[in-house]
C-alpha atoms as a PDB file:
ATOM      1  CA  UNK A   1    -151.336  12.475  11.642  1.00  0.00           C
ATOM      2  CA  UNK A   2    -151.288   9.355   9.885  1.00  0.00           C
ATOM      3  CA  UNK A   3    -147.893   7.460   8.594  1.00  0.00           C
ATOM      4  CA  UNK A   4    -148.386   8.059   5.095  1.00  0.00           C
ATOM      5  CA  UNK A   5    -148.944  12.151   5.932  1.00  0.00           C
ATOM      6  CA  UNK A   6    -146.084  11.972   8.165  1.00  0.00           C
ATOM      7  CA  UNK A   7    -143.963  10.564   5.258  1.00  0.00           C
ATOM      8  CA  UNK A   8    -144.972  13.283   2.943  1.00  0.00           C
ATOM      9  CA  UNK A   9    -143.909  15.817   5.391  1.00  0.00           C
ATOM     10  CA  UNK A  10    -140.404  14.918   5.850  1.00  0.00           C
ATOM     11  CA  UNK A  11    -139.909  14.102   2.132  1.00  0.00           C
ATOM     12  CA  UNK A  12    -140.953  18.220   2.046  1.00  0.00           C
ATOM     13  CA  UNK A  13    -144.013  16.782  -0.332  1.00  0.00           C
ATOM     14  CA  UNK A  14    -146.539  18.835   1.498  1.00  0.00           C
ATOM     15  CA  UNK A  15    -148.384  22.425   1.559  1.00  0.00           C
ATOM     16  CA  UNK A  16    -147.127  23.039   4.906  1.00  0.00           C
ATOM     17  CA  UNK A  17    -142.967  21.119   4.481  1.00  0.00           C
ATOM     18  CA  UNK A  18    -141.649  25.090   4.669  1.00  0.00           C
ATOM     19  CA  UNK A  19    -142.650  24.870   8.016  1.00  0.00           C
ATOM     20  CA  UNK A  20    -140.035  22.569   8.712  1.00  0.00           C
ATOM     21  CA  UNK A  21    -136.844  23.998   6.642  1.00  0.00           C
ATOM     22  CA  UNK A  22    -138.114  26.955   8.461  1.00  0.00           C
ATOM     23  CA  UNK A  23    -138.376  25.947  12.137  1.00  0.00           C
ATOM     24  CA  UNK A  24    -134.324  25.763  12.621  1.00  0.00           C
ATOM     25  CA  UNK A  25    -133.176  28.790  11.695  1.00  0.00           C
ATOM     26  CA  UNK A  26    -136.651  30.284  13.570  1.00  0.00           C
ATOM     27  CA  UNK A  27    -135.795  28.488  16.935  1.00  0.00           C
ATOM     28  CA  UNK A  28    -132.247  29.676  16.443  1.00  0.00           C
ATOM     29  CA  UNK A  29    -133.120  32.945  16.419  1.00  0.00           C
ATOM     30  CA  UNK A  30    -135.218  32.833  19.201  1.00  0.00           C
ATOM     31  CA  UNK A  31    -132.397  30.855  21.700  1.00  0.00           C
ATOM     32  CA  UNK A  32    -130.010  33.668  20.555  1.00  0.00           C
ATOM     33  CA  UNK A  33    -131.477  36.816  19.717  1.00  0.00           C
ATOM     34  CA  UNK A  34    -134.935  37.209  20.759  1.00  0.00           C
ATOM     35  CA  UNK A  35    -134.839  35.825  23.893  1.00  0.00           C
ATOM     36  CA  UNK A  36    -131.636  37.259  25.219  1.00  0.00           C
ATOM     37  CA  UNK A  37    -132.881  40.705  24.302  1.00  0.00           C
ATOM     38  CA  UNK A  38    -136.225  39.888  26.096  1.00  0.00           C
ATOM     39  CA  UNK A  39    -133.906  38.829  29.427  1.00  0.00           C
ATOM     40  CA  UNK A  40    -131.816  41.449  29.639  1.00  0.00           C
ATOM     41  CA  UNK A  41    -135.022  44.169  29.299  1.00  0.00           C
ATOM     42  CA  UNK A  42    -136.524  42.254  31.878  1.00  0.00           C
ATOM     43  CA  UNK A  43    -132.955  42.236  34.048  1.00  0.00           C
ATOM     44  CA  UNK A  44    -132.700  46.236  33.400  1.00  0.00           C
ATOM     45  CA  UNK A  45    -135.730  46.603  35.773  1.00  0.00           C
ATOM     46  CA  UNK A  46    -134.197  44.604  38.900  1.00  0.00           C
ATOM     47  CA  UNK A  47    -132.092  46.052  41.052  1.00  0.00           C
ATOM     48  CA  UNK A  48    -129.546  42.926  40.331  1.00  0.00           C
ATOM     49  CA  UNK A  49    -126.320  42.025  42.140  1.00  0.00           C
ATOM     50  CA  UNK A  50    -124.711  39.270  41.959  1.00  0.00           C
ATOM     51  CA  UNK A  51    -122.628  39.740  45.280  1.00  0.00           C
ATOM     52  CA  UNK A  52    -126.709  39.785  46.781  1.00  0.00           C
ATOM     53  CA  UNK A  53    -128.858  37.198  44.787  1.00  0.00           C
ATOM     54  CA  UNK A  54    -131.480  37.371  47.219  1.00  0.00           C
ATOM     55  CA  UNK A  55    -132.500  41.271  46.789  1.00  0.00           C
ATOM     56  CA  UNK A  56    -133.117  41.101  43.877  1.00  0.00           C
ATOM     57  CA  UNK A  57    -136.428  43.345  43.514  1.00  0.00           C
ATOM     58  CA  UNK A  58    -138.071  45.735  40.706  1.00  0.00           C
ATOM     59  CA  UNK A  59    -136.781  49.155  40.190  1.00  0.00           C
ATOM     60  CA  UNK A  60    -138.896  49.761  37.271  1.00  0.00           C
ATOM     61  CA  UNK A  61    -136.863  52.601  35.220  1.00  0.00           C
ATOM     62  CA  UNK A  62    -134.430  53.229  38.299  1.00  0.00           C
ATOM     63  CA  UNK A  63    -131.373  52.004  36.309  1.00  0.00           C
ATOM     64  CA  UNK A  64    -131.710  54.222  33.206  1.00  0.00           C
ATOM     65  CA  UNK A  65    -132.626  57.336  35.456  1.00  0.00           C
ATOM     66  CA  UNK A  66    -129.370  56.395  37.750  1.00  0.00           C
ATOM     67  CA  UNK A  67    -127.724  56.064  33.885  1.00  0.00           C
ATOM     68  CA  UNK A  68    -128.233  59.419  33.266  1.00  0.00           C
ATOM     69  CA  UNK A  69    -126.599  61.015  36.316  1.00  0.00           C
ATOM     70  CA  UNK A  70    -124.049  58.613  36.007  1.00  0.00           C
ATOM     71  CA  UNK A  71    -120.923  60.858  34.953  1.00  0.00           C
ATOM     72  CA  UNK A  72    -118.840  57.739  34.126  1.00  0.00           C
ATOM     73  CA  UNK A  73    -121.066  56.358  31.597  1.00  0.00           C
ATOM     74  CA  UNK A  74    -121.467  59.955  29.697  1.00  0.00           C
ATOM     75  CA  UNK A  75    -117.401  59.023  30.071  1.00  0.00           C
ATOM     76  CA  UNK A  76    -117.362  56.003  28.121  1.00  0.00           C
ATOM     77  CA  UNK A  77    -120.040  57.149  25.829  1.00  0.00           C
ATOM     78  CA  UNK A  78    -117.562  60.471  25.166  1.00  0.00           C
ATOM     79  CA  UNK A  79    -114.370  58.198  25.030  1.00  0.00           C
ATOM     80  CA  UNK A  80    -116.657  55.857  22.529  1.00  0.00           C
ATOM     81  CA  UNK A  81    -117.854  58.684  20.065  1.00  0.00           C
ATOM     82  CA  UNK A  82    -114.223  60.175  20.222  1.00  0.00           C
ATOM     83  CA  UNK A  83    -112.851  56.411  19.300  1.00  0.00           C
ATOM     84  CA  UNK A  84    -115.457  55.917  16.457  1.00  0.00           C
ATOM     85  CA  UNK A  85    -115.172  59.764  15.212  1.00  0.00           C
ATOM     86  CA  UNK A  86    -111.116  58.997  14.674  1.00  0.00           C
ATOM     87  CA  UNK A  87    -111.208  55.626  13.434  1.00  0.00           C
ATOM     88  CA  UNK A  88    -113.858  56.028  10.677  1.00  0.00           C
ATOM     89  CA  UNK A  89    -112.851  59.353   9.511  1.00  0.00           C
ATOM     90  CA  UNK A  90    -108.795  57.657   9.253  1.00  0.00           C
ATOM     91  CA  UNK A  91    -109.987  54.706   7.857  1.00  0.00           C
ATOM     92  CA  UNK A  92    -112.551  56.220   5.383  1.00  0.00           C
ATOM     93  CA  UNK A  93    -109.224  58.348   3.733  1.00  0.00           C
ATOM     94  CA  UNK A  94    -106.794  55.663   3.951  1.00  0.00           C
ATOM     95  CA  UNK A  95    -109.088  53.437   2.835  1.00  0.00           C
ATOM     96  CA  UNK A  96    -110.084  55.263  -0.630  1.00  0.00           C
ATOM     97  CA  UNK A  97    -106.478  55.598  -0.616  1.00  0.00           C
ATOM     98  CA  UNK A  98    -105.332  52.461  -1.164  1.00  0.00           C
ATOM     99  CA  UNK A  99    -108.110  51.471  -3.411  1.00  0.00           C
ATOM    100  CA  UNK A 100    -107.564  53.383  -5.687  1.00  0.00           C
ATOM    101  CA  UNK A 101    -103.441  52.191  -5.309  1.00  0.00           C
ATOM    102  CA  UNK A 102    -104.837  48.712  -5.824  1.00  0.00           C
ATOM    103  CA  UNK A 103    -106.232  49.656  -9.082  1.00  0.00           C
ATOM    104  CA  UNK A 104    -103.344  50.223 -10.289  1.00  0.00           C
ATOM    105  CA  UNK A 105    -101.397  46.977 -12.049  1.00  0.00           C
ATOM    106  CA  UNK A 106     -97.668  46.791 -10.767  1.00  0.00           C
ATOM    107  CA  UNK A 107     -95.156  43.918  -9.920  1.00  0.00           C
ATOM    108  CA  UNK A 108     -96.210  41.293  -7.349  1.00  0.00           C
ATOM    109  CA  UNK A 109     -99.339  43.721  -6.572  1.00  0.00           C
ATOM    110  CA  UNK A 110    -102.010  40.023  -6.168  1.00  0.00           C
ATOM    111  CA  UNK A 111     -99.608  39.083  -3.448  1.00  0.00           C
ATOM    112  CA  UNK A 112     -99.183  42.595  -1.574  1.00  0.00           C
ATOM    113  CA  UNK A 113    -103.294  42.577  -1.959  1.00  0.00           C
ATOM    114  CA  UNK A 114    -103.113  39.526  -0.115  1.00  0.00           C
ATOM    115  CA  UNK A 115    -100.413  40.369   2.425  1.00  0.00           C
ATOM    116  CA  UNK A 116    -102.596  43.809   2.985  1.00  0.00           C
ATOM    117  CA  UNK A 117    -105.557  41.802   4.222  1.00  0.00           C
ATOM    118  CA  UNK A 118    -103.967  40.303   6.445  1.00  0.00           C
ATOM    119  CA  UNK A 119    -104.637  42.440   9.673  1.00  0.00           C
ATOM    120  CA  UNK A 120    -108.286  42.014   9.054  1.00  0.00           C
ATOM    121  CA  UNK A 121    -108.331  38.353   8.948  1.00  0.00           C
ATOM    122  CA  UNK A 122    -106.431  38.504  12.234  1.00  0.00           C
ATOM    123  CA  UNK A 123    -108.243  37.592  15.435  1.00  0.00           C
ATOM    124  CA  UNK A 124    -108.551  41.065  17.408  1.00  0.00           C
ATOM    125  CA  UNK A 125    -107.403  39.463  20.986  1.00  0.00           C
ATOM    126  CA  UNK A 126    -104.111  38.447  18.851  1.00  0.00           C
ATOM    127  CA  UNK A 127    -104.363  41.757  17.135  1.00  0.00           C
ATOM    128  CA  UNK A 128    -104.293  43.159  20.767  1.00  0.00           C
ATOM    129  CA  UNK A 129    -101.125  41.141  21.937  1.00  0.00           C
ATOM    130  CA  UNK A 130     -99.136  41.393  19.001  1.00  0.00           C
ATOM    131  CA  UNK A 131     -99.544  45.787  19.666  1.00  0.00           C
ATOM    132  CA  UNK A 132     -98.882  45.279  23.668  1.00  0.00           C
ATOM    133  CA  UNK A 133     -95.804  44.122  22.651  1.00  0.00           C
ATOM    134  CA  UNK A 134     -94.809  46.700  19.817  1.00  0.00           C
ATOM    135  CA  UNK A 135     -96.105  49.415  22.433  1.00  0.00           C
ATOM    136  CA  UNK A 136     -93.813  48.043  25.237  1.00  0.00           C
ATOM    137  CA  UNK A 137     -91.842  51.200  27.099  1.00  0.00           C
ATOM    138  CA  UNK A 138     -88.746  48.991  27.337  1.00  0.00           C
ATOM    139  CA  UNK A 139     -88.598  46.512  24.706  1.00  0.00           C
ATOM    140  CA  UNK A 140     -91.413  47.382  22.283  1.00  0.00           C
ATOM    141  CA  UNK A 141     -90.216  47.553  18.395  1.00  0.00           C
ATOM    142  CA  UNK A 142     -92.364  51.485  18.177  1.00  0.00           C
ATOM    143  CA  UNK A 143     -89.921  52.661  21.053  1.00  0.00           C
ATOM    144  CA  UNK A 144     -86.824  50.908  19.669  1.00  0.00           C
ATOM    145  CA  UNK A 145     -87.300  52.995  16.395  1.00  0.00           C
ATOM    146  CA  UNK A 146     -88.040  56.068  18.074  1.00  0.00           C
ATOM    147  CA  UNK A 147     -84.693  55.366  19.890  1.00  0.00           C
ATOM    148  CA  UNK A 148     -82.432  55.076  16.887  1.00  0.00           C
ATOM    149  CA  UNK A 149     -84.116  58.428  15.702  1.00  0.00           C
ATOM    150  CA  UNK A 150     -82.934  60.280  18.529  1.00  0.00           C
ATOM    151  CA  UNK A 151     -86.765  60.347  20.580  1.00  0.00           C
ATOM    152  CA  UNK A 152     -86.678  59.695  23.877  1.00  0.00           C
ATOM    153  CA  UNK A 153     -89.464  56.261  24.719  1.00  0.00           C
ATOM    154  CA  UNK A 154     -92.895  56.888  24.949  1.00  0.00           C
ATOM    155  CA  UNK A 155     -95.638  55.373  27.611  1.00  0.00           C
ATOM    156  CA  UNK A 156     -97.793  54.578  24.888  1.00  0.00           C
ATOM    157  CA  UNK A 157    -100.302  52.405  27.061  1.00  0.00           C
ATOM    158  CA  UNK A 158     -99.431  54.369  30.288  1.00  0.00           C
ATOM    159  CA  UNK A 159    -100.615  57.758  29.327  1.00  0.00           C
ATOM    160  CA  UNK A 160    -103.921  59.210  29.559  1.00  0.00           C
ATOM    161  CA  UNK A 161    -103.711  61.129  26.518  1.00  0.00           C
ATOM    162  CA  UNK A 162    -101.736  58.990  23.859  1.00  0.00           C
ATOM    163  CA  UNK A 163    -103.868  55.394  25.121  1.00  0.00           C
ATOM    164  CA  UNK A 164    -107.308  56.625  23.412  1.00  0.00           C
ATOM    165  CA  UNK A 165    -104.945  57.581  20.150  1.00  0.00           C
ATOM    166  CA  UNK A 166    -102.811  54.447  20.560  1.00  0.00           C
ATOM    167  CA  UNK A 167    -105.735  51.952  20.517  1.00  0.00           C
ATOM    168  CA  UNK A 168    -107.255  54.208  17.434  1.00  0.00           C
ATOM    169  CA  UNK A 169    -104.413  53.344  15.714  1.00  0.00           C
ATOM    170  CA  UNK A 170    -104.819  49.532  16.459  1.00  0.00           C
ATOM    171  CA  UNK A 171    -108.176  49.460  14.680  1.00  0.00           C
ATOM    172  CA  UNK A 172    -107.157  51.962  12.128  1.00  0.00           C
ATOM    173  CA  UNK A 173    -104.533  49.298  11.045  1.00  0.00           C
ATOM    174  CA  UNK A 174    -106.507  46.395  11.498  1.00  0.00           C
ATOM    175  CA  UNK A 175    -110.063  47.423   9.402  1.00  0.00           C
ATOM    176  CA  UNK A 176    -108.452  49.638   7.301  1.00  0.00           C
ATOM    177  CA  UNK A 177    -108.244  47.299   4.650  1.00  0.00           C
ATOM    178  CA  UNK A 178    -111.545  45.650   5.094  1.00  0.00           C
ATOM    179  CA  UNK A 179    -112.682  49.616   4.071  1.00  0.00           C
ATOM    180  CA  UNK A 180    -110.366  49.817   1.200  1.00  0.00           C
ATOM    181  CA  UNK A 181    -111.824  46.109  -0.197  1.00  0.00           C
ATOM    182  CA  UNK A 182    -115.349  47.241  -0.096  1.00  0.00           C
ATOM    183  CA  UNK A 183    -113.789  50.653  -1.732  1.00  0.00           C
ATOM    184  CA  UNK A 184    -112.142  48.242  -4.299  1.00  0.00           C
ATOM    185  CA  UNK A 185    -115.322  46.675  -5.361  1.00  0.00           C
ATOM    186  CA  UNK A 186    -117.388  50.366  -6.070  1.00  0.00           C
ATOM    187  CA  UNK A 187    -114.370  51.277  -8.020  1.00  0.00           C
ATOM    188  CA  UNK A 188    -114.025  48.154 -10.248  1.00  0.00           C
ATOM    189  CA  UNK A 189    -117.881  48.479 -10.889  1.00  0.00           C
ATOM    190  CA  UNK A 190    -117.884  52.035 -12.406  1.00  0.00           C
ATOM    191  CA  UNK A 191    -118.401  53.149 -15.907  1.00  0.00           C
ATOM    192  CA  UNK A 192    -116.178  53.981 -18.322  1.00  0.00           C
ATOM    193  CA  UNK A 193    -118.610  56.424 -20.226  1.00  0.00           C
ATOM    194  CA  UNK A 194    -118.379  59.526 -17.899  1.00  0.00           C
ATOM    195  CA  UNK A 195    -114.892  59.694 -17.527  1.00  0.00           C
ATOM    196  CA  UNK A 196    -114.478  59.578 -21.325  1.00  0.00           C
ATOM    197  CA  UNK A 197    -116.917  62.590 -21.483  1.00  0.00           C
ATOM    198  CA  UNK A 198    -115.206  63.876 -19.093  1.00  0.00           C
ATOM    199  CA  UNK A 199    -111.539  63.742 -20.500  1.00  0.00           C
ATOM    200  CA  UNK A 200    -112.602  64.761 -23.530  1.00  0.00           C
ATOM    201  CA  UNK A 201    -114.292  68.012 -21.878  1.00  0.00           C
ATOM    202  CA  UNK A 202    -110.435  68.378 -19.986  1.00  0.00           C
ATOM    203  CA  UNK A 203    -111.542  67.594 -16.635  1.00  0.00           C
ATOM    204  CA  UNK A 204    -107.837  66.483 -14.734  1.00  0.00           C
ATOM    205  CA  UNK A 205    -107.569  63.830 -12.473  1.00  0.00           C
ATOM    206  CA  UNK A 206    -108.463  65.690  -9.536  1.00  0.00           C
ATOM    207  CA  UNK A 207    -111.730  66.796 -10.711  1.00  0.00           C
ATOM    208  CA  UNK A 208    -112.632  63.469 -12.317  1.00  0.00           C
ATOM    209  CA  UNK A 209    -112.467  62.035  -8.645  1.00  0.00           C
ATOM    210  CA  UNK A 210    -113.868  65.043  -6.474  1.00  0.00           C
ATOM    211  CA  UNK A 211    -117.140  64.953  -9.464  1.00  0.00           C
ATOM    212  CA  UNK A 212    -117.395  62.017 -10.988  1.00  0.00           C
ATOM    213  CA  UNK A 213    -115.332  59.038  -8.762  1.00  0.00           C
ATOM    214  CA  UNK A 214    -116.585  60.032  -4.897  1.00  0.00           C
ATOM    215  CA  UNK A 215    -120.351  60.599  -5.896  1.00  0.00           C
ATOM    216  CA  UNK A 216    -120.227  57.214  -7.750  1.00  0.00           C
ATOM    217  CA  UNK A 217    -118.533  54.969  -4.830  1.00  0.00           C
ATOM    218  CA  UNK A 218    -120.695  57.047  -2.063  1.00  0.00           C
ATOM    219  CA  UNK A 219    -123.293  53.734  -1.820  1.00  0.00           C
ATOM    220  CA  UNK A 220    -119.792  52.009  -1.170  1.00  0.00           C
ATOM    221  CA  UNK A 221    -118.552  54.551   1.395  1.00  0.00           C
ATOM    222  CA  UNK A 222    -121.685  54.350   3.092  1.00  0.00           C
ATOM    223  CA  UNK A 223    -121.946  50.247   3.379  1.00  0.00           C
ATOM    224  CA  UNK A 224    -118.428  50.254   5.042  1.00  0.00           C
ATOM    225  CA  UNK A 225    -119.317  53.420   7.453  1.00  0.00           C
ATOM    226  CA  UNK A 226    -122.577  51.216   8.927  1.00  0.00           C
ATOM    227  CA  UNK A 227    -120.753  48.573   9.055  1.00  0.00           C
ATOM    228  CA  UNK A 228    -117.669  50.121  11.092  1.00  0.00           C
ATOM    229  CA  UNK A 229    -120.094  52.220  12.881  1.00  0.00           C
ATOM    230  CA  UNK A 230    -121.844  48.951  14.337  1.00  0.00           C
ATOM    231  CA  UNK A 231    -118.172  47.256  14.924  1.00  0.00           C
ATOM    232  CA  UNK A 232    -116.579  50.125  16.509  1.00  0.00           C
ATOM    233  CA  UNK A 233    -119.778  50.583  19.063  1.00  0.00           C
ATOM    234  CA  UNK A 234    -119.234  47.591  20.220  1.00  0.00           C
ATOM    235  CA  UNK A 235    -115.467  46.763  20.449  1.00  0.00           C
ATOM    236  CA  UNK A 236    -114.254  45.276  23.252  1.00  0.00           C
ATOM    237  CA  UNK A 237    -111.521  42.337  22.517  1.00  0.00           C
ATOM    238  CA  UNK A 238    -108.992  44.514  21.650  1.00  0.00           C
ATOM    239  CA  UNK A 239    -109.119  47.130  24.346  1.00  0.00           C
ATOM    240  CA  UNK A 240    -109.626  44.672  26.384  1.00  0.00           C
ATOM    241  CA  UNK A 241    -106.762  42.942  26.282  1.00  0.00           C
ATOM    242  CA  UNK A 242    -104.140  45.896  25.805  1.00  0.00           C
ATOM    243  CA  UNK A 243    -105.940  48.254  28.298  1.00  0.00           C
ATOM    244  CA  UNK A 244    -108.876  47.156  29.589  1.00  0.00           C
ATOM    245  CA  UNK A 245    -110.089  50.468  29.570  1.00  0.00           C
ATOM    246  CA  UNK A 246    -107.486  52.217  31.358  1.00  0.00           C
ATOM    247  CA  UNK A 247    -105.034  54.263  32.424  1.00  0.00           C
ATOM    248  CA  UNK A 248    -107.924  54.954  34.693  1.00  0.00           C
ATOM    249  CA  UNK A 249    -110.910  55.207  32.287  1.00  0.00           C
ATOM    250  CA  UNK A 250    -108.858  56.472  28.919  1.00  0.00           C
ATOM    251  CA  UNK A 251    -110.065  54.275  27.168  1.00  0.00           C
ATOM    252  CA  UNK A 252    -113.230  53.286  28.726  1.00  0.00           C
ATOM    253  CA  UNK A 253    -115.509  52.901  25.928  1.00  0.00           C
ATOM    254  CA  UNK A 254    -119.237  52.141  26.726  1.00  0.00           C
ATOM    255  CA  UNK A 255    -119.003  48.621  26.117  1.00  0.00           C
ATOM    256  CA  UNK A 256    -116.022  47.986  28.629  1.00  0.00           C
ATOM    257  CA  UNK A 257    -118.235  50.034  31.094  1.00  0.00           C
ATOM    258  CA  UNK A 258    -121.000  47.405  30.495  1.00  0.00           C
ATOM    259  CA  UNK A 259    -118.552  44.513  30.902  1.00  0.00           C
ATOM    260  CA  UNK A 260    -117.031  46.351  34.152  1.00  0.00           C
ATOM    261  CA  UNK A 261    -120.457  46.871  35.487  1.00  0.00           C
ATOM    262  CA  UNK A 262    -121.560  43.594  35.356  1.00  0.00           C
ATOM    263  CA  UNK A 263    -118.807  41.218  35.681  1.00  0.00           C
ATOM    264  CA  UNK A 264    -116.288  43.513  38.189  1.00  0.00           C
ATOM    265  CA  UNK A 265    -119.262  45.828  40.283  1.00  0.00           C
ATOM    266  CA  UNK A 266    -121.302  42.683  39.815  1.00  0.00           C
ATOM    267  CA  UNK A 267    -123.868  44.901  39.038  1.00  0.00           C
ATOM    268  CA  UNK A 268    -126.219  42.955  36.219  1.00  0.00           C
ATOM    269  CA  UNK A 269    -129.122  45.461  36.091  1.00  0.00           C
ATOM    270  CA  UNK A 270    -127.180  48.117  35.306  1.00  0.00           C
ATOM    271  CA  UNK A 271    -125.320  46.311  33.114  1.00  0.00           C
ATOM    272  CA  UNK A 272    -128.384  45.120  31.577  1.00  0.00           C
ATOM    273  CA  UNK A 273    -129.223  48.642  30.997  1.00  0.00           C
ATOM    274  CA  UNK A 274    -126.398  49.708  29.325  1.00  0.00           C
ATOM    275  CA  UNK A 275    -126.101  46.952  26.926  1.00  0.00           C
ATOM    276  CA  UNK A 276    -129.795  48.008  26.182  1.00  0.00           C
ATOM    277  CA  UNK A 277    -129.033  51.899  25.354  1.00  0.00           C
ATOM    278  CA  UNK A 278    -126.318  50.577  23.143  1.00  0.00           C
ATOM    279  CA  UNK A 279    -128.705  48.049  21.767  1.00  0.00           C
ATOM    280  CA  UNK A 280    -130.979  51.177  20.857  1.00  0.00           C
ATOM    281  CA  UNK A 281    -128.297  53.769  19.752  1.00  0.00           C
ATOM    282  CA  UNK A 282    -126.542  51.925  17.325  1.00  0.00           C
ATOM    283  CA  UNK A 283    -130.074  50.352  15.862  1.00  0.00           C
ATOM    284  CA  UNK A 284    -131.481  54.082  15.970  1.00  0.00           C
ATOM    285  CA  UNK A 285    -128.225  55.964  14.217  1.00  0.00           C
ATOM    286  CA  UNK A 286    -127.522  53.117  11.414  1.00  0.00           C
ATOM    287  CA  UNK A 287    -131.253  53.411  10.796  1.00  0.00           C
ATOM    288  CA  UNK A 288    -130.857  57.072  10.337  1.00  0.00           C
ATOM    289  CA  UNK A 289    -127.245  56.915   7.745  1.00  0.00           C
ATOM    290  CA  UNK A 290    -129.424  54.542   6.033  1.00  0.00           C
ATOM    291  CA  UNK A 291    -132.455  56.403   5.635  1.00  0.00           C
ATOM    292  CA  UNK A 292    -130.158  59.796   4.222  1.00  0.00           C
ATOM    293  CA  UNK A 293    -128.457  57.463   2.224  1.00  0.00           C
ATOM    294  CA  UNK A 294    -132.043  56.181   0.392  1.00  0.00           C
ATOM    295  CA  UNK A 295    -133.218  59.612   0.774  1.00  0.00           C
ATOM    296  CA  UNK A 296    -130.590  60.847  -1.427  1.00  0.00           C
ATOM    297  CA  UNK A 297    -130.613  57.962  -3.912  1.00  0.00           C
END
């Protein structure tokens, strides 16, 4: 390649200059998607521990036939579709809840929109902290409350039963709002026609929403259930630092079973595996919401 053509090339005055705005973002990808993905499939066939780097060997499918006799990872996967089953179905209601409040026009209601998005914005590992503390037995502001009510205090954190629902509640009031925002933007988008047939035919308010208001935000309803499907698959900040995954495996979700695996039983192919089924379940299940979703547009 001569100077001149060289020239040409990086003042993007040539056929093939999209080649180069292109190659970035393309090697990007590859260092942090592609080739990960392409490791760890490869690490999911090794019998891999790091506590014996030198027996390492090929195991071929041996680590996703062990995976399904494995009773602690149909556990976490039990604990993780009980977590996501709460959470979305809570945050889906609350969430159409308040935006539809947030319609409304009232006193200071740009700066309580604000203030309300807060808890989203928040970093989940200080998210985390700030609820350790409000769930503390002894000094914990939930307990204090409970006191001057006349309850005796709670384990929250402690107990096998109330961790799962305590840690639902964490991501209930952290996402909540990021559900009622995307809520917010189907309902400021709809059509004044059909509700002024409607009226007019003396449909209430009731019936206006059940038949005219959920079947028009449902596209809406549907963008924030992939997305908190995807996020709630995978969370692992927060229940990691207020549990991580206990009172014994309470709150063991699959991801925190993957991290345990690999970085506490030092077991990487395993691991590996794991991260790989996860990989595929939450790729194969968003597909399928998506596909009803087009099916019944």
């Amino acid at each position: 390649m001569n100077m001149k053509r060289l020239k040409l090339l990086f003042e993007l005055e040539t056929d093939s200059a999209y080649r180069l705005l292109v190659a970035p973002i393309v090697i990007f990808l590859l260092a942090v998607t592609v080739f990960p993905t392409l490791f760890a499939l490869y690490t999911s066939t090794q019998h891999y521990f790091l506590s014996e780097p030198y027996n390492k060997h090929f195991t071929g499918l041996g680590n996703y036939a062990y995976m399904l006799q494995d009773s602690r990872f149909w556990g976490s996967l039990k604990t993780t579709f009980i977590f996501m089953a709460s959470s979305i179905v809570i945050e889906m209601i609350m969430g159409i809840a308040l935006a539809l409040l947030m319609t409304r026009k009232f006193f200071g209601s740009g700066l309580a929109k604000t203030l309300f998005l807060l808890p989203t914005i928040t970093t989940p590992v200080v998210v985390g902290l700030i609820w350790v503390m409000l769930y503390d037995p002894q000094f914990g502001f939930i307990n204090y409350v409970l006191g001057e009510l006349g309850f005796a205090p709670q384990a929250w954190l402690s107990g096998e039963k109330s961790a799962i629902w305590a840690v639902v509640a964490v991501d209930v009031w952290e996402w909540t709002p990021f559900v009622a925002l995307v809520v917010l933007a189907g309902l400021q988008s709809l059509p004044d026609e059909p509700y002024e047939a409607a009226t007019v035919d003396g449909a209430n308010t009731v019936q206006k929403f059940f038949h005219l208001t959920l079947p028009l935000i449902t596209p809406y309803l549907l963008i924030a259930f992939v997305f908190r499907f995807m996020d709630l698959f995978r969370w692992f900040d927060t229940i990691y630092v207020m549990t991580k995954g206990g009172p014994g495996t309470a709150t063991e979700t699959l991801n925190m079973f993957g991290y345990l695996t690999g970085f506490n039983f030092m077991n990487v192919g395993y691991a590996a595996s794991i991260g790989l089924t996860m990989l595929f379940m939450i790729t194969a299940i968003s597909k399928f919401v998506i596909y009803l979703a087009n099916k019944k547009g």
